[in-house]
PDB file of N, CA and C in Angstrom:
ATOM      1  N   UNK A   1     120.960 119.436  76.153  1.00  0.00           N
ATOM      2  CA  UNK A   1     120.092 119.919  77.207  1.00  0.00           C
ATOM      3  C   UNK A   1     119.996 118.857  78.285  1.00  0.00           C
ATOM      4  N   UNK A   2     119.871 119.376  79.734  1.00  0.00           N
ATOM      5  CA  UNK A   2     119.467 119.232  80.596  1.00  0.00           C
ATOM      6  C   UNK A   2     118.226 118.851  81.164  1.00  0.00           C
ATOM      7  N   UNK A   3     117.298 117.660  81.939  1.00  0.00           N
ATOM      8  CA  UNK A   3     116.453 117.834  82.643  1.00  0.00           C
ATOM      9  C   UNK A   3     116.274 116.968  83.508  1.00  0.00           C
ATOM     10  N   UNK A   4     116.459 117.931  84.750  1.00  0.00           N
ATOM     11  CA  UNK A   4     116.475 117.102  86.304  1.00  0.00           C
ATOM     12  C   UNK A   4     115.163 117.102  86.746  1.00  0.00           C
ATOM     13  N   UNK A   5     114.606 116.442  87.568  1.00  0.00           N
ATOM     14  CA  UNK A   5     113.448 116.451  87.921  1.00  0.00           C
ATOM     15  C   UNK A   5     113.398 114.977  88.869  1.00  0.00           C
ATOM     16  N   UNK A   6     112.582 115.593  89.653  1.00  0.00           N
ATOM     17  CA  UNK A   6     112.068 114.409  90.919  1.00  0.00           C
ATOM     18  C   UNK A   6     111.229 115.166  92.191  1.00  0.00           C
ATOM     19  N   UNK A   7     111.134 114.757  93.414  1.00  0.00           N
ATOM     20  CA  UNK A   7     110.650 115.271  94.459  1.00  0.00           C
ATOM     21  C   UNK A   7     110.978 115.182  95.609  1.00  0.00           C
ATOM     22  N   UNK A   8     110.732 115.848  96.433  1.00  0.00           N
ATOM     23  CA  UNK A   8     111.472 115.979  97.667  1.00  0.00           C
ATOM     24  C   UNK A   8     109.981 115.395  98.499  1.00  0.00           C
ATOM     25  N   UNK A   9     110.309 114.887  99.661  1.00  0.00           N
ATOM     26  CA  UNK A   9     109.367 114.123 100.496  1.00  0.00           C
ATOM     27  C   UNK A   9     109.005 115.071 101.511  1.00  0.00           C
ATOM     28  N   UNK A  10     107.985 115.554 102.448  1.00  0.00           N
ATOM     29  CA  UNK A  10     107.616 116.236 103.297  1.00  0.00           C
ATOM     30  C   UNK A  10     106.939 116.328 104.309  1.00  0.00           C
ATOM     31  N   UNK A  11     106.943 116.931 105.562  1.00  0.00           N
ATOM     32  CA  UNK A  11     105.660 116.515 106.019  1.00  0.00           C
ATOM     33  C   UNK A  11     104.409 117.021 105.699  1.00  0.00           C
ATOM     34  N   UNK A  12     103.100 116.749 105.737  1.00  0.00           N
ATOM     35  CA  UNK A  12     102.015 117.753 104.854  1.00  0.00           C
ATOM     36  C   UNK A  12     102.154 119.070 105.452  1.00  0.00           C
ATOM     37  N   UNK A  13     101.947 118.850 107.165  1.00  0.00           N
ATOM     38  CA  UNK A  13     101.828 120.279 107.178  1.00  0.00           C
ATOM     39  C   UNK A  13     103.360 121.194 107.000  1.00  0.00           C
ATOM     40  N   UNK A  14     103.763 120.706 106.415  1.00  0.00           N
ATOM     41  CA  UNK A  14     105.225 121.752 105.973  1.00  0.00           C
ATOM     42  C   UNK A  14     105.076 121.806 104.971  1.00  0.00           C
ATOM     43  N   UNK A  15     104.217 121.440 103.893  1.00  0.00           N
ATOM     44  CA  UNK A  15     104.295 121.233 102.530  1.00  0.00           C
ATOM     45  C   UNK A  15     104.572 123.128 101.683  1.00  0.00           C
ATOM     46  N   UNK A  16     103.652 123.859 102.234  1.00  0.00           N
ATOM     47  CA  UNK A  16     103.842 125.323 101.971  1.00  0.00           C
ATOM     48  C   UNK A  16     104.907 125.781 102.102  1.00  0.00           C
ATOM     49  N   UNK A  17     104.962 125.628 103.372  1.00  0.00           N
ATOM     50  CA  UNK A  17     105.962 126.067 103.841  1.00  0.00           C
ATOM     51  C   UNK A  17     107.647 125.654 103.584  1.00  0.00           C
ATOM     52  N   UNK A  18     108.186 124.594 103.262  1.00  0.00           N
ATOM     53  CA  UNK A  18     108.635 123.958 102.307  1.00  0.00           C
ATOM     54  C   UNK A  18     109.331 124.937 100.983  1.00  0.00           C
ATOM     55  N   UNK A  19     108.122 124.932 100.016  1.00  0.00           N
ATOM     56  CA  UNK A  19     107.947 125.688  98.979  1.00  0.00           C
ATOM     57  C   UNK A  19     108.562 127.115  98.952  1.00  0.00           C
ATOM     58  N   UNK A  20     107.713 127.715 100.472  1.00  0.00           N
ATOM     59  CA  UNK A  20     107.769 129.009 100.165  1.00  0.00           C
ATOM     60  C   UNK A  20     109.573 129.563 100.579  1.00  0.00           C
ATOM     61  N   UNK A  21     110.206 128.683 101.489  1.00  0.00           N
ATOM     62  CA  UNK A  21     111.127 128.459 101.809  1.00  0.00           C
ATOM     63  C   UNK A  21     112.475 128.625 100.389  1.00  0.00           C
ATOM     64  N   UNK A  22     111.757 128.122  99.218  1.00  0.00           N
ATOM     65  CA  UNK A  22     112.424 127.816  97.521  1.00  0.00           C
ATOM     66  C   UNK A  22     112.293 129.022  97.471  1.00  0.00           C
ATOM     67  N   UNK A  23     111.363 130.363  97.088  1.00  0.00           N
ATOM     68  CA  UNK A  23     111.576 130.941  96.052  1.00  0.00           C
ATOM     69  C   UNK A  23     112.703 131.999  96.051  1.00  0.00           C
ATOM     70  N   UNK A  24     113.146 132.429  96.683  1.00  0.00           N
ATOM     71  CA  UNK A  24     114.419 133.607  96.914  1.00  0.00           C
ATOM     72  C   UNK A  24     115.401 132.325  95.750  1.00  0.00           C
ATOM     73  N   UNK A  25     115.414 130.536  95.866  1.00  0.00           N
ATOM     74  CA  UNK A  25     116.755 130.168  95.746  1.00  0.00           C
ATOM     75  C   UNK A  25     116.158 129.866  93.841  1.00  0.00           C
ATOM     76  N   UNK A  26     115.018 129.957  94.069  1.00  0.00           N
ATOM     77  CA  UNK A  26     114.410 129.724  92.143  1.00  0.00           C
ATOM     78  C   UNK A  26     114.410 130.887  91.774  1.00  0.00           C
ATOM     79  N   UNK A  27     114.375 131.878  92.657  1.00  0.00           N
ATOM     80  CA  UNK A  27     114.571 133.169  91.639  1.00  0.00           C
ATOM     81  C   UNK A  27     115.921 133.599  90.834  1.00  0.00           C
ATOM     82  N   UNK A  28     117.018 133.220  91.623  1.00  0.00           N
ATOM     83  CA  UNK A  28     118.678 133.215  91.598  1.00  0.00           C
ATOM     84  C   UNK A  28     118.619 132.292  90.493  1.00  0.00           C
ATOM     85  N   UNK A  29     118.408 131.358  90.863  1.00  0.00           N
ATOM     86  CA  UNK A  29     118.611 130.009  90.134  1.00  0.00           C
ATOM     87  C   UNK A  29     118.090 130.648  88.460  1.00  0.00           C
ATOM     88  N   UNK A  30     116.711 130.749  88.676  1.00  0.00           N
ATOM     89  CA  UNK A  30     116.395 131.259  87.140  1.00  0.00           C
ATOM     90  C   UNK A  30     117.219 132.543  86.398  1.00  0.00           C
ATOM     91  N   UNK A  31     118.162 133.626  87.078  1.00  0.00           N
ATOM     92  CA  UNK A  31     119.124 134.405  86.766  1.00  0.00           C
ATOM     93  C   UNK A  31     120.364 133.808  85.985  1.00  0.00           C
ATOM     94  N   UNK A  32     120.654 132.385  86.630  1.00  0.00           N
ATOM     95  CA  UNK A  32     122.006 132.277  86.060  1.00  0.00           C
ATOM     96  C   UNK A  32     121.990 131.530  84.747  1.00  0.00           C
ATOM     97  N   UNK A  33     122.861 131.964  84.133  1.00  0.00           N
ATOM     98  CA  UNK A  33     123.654 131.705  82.836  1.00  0.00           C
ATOM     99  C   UNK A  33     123.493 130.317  82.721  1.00  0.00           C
ATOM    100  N   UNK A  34     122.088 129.973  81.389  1.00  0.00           N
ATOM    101  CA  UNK A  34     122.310 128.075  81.131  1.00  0.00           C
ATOM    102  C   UNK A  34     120.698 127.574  81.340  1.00  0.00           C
ATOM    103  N   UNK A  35     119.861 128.058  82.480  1.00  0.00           N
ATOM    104  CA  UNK A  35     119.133 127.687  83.208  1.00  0.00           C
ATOM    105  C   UNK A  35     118.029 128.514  82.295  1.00  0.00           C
ATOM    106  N   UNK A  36     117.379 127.227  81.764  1.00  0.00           N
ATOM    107  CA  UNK A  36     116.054 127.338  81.045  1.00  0.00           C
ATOM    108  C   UNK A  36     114.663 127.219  82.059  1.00  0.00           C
ATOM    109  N   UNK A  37     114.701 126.423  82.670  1.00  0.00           N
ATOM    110  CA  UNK A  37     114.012 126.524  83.668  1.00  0.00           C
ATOM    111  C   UNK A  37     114.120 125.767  85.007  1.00  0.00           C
ATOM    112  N   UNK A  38     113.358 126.462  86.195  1.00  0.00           N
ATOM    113  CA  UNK A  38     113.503 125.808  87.572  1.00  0.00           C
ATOM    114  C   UNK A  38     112.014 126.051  88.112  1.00  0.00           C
ATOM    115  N   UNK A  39     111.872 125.390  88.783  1.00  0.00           N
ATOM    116  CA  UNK A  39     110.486 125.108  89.619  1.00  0.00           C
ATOM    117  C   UNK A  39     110.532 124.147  90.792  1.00  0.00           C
ATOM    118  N   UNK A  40     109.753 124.375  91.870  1.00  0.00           N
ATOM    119  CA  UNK A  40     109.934 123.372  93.173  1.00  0.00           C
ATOM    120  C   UNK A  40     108.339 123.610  93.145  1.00  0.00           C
ATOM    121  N   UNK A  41     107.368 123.102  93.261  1.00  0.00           N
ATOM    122  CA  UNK A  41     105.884 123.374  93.532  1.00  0.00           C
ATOM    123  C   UNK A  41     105.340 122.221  94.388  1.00  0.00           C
ATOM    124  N   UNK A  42     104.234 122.582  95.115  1.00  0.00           N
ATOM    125  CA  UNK A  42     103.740 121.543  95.892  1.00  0.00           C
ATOM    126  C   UNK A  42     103.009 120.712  94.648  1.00  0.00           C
ATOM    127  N   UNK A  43     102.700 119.238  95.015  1.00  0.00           N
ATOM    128  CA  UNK A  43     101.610 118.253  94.646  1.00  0.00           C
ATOM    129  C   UNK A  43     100.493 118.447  94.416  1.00  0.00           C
ATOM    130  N   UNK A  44     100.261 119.121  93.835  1.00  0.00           N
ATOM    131  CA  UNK A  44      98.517 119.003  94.115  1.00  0.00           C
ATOM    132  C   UNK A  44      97.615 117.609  94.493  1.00  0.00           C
ATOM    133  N   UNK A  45      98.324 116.787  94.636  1.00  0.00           N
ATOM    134  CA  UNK A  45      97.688 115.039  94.639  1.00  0.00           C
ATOM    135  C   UNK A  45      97.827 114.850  95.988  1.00  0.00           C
ATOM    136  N   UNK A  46      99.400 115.102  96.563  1.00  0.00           N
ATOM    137  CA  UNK A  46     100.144 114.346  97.480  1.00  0.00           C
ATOM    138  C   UNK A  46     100.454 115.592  97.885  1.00  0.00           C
ATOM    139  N   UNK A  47     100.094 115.580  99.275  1.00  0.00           N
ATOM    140  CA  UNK A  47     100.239 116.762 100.116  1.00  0.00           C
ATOM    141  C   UNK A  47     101.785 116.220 101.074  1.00  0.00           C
ATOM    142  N   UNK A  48     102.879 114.959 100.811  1.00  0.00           N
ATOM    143  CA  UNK A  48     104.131 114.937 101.005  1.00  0.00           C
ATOM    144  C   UNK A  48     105.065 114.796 100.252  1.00  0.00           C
ATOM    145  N   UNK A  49     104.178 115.545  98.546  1.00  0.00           N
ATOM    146  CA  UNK A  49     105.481 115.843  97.980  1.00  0.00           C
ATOM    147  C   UNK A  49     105.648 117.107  97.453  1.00  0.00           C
ATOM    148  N   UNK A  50     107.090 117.420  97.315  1.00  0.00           N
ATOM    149  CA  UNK A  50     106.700 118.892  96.454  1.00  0.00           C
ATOM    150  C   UNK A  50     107.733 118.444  95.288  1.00  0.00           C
ATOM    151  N   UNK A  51     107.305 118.993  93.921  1.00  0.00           N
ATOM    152  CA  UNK A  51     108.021 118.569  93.107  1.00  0.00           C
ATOM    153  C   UNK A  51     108.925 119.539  92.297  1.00  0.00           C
ATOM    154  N   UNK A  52     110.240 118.871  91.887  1.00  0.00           N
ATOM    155  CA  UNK A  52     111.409 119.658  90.975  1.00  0.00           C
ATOM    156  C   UNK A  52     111.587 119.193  90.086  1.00  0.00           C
ATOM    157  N   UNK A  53     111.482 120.680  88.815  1.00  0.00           N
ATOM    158  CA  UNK A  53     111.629 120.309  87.540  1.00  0.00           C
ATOM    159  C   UNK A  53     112.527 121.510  86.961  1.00  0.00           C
ATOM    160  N   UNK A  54     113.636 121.041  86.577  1.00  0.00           N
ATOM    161  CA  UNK A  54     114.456 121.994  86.025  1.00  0.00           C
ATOM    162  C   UNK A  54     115.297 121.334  84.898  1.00  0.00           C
ATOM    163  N   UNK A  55     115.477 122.516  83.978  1.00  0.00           N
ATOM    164  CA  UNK A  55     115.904 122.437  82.697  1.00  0.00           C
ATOM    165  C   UNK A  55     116.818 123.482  82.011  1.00  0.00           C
ATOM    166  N   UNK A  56     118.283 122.479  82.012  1.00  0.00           N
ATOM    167  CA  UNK A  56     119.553 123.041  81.699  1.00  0.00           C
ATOM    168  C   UNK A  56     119.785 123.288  80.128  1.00  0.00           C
ATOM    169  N   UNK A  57     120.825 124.107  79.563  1.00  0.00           N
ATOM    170  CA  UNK A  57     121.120 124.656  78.034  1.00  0.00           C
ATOM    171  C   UNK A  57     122.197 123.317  78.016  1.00  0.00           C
ATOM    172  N   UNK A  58     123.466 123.310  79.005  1.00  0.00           N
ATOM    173  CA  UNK A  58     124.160 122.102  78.898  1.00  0.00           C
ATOM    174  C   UNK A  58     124.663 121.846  80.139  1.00  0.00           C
ATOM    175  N   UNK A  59     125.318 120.890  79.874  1.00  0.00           N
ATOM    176  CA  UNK A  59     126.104 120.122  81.424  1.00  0.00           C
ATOM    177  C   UNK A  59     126.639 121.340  82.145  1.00  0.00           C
ATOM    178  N   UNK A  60     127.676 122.338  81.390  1.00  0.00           N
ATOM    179  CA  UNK A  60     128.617 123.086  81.646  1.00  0.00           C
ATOM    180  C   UNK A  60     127.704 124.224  82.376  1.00  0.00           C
ATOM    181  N   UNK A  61     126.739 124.342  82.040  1.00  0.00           N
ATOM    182  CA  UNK A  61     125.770 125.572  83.069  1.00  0.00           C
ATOM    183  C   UNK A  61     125.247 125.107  84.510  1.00  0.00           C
ATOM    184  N   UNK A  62     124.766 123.515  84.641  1.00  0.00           N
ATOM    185  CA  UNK A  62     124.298 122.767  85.159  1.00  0.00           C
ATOM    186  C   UNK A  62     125.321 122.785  86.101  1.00  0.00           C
ATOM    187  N   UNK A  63     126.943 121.833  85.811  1.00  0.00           N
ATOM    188  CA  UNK A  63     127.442 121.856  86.886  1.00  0.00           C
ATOM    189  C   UNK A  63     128.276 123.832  87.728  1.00  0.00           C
ATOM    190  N   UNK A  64     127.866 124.502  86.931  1.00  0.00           N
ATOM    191  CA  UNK A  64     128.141 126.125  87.431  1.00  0.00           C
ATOM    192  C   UNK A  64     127.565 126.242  88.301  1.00  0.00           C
ATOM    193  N   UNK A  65     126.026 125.805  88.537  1.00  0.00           N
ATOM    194  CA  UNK A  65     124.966 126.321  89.508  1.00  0.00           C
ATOM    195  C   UNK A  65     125.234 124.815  90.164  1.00  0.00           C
ATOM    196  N   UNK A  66     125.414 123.502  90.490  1.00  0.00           N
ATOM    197  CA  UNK A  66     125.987 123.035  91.575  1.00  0.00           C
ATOM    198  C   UNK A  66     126.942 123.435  92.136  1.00  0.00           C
ATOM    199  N   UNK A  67     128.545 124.073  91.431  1.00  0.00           N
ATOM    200  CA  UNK A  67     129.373 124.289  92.420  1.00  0.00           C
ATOM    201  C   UNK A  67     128.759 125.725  93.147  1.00  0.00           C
ATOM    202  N   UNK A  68     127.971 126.307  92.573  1.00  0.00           N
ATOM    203  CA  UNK A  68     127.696 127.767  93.200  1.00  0.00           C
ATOM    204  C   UNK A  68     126.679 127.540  94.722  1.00  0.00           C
ATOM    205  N   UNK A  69     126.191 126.340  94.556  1.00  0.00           N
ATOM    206  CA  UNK A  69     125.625 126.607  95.799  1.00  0.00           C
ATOM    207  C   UNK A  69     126.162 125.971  97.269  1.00  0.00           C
ATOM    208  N   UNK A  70     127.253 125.843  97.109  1.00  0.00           N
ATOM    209  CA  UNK A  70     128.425 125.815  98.206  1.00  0.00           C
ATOM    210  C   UNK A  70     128.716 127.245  98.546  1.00  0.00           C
ATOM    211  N   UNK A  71     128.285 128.184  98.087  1.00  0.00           N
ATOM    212  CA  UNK A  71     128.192 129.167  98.833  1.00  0.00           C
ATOM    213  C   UNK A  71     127.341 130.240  98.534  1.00  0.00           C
ATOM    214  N   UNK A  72     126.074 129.692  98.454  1.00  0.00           N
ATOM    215  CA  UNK A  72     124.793 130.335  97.875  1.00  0.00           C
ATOM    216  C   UNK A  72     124.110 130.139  99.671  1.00  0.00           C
ATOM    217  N   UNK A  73     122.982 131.369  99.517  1.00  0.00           N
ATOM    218  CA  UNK A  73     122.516 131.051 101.009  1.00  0.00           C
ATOM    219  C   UNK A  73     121.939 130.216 101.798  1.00  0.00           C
ATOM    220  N   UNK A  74     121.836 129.733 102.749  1.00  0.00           N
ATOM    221  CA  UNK A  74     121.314 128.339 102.817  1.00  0.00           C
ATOM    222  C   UNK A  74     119.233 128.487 103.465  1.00  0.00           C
ATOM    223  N   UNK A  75     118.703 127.720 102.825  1.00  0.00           N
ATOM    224  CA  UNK A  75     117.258 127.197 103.416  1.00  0.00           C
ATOM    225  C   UNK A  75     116.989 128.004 104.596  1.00  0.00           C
ATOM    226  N   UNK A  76     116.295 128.042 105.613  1.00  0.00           N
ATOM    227  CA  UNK A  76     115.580 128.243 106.385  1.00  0.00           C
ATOM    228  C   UNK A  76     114.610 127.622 106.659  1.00  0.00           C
ATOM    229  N   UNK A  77     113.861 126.952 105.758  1.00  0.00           N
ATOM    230  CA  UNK A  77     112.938 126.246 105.892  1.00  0.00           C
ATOM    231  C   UNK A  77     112.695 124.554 106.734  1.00  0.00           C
ATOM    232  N   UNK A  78     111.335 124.546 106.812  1.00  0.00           N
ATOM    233  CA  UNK A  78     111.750 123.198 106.854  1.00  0.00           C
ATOM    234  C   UNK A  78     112.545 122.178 106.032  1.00  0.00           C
ATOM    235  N   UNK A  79     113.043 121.102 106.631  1.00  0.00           N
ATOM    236  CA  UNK A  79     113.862 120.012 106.065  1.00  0.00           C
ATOM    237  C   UNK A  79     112.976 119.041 105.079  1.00  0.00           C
ATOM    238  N   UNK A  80     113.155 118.614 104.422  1.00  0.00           N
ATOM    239  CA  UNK A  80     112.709 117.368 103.413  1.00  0.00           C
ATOM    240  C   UNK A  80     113.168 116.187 104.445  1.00  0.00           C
ATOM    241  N   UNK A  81     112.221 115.209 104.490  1.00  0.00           N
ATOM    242  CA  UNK A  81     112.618 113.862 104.897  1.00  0.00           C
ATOM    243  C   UNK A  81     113.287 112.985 103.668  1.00  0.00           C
ATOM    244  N   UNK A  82     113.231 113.294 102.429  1.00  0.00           N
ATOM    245  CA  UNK A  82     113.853 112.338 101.759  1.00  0.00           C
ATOM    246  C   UNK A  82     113.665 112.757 100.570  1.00  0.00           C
ATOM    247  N   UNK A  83     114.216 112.450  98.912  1.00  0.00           N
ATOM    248  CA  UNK A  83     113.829 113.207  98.179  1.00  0.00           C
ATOM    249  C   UNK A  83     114.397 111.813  97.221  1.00  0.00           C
ATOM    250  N   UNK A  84     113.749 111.840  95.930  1.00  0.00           N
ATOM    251  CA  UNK A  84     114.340 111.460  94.568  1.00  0.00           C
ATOM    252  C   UNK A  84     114.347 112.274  93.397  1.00  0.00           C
ATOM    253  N   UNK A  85     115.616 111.846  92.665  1.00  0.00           N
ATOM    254  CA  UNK A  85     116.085 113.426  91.714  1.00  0.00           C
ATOM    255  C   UNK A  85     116.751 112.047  91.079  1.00  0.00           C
ATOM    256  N   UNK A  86     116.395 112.876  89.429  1.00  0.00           N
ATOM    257  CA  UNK A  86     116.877 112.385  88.514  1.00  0.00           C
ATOM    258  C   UNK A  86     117.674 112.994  87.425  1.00  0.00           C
ATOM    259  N   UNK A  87     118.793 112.587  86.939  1.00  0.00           N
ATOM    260  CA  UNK A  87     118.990 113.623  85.435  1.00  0.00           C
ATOM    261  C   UNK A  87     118.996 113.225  84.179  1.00  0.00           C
ATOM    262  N   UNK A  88     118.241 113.828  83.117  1.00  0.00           N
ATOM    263  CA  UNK A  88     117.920 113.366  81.621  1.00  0.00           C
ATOM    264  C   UNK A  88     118.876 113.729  80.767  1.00  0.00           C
ATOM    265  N   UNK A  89     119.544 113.393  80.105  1.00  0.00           N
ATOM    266  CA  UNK A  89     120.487 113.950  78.962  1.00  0.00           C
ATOM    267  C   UNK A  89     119.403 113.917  78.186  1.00  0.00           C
ATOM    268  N   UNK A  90     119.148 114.674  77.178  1.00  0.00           N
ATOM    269  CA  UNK A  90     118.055 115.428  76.074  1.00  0.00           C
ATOM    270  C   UNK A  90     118.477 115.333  74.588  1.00  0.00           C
ATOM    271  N   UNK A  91     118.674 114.667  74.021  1.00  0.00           N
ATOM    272  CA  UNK A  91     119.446 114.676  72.588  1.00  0.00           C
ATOM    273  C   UNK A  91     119.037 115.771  71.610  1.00  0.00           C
ATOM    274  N   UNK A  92     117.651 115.397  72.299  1.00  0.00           N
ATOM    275  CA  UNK A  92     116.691 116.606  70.536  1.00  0.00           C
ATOM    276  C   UNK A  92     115.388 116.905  71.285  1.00  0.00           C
ATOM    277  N   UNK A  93     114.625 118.182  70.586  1.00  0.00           N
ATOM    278  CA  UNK A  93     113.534 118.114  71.430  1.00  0.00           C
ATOM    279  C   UNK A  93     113.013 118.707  70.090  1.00  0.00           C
ATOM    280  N   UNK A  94     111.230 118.460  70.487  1.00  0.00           N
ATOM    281  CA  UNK A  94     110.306 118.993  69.557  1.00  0.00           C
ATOM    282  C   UNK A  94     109.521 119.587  70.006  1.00  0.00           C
ATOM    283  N   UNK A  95     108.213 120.678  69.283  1.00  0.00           N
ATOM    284  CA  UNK A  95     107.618 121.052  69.506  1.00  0.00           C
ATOM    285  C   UNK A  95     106.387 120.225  69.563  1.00  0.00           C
ATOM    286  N   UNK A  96     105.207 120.058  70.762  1.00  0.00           N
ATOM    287  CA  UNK A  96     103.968 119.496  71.116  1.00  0.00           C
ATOM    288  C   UNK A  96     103.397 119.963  69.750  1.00  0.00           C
ATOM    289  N   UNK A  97     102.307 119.434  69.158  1.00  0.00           N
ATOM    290  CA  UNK A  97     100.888 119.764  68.481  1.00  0.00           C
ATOM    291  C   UNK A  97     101.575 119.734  67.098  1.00  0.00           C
TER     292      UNK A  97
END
């Protein structure tokens, strides 16, 4: 398993707008083959960040939905000034409690 996660930088007042800009590409995104989960949400803390958390089955699904969005539709939205993204290789996972 897969898990990317980090945030994209913003200006506040784009912060919604931003977001709302994601969901047509998290809805797709959550369709394809691999993709356990995706999310872009604003901060509730930090009104210049919005944050991404997504979680792949394996590499091989992961890099499917990078090459796919070379011709997936593009944003509209406002731009991010800057962003950090990370990726976790996952060995094992457990259940909380």
């Amino acid at each position: 398993m897969l898990i990317v996660a980090g945030h994209f930088e913003v200006d506040p007042a784009d912060q919604a707008a931003f977001v709302e800009s994601k969901v047509d590409a998290m809805k797709r995104t959550r369709a394809e083959a691999g993709c356990l989960e995706y999310a872009m949400t604003a901060d509730p803390l930090d009104p210049t960040r919005v944050l991404l958390f997504e979680r792949w089955a394996d590499q091989a699904s992961f890099d499917a939905h990078m090459a796919g969005l070379a011709t997936a539709p593009k944003s509209t939205g406002p731009a991010p000034k800057g962003f950090s993204v990370s990726i976790f290789d996952v060995a094992a996972e457990r259940p909380f409690g």
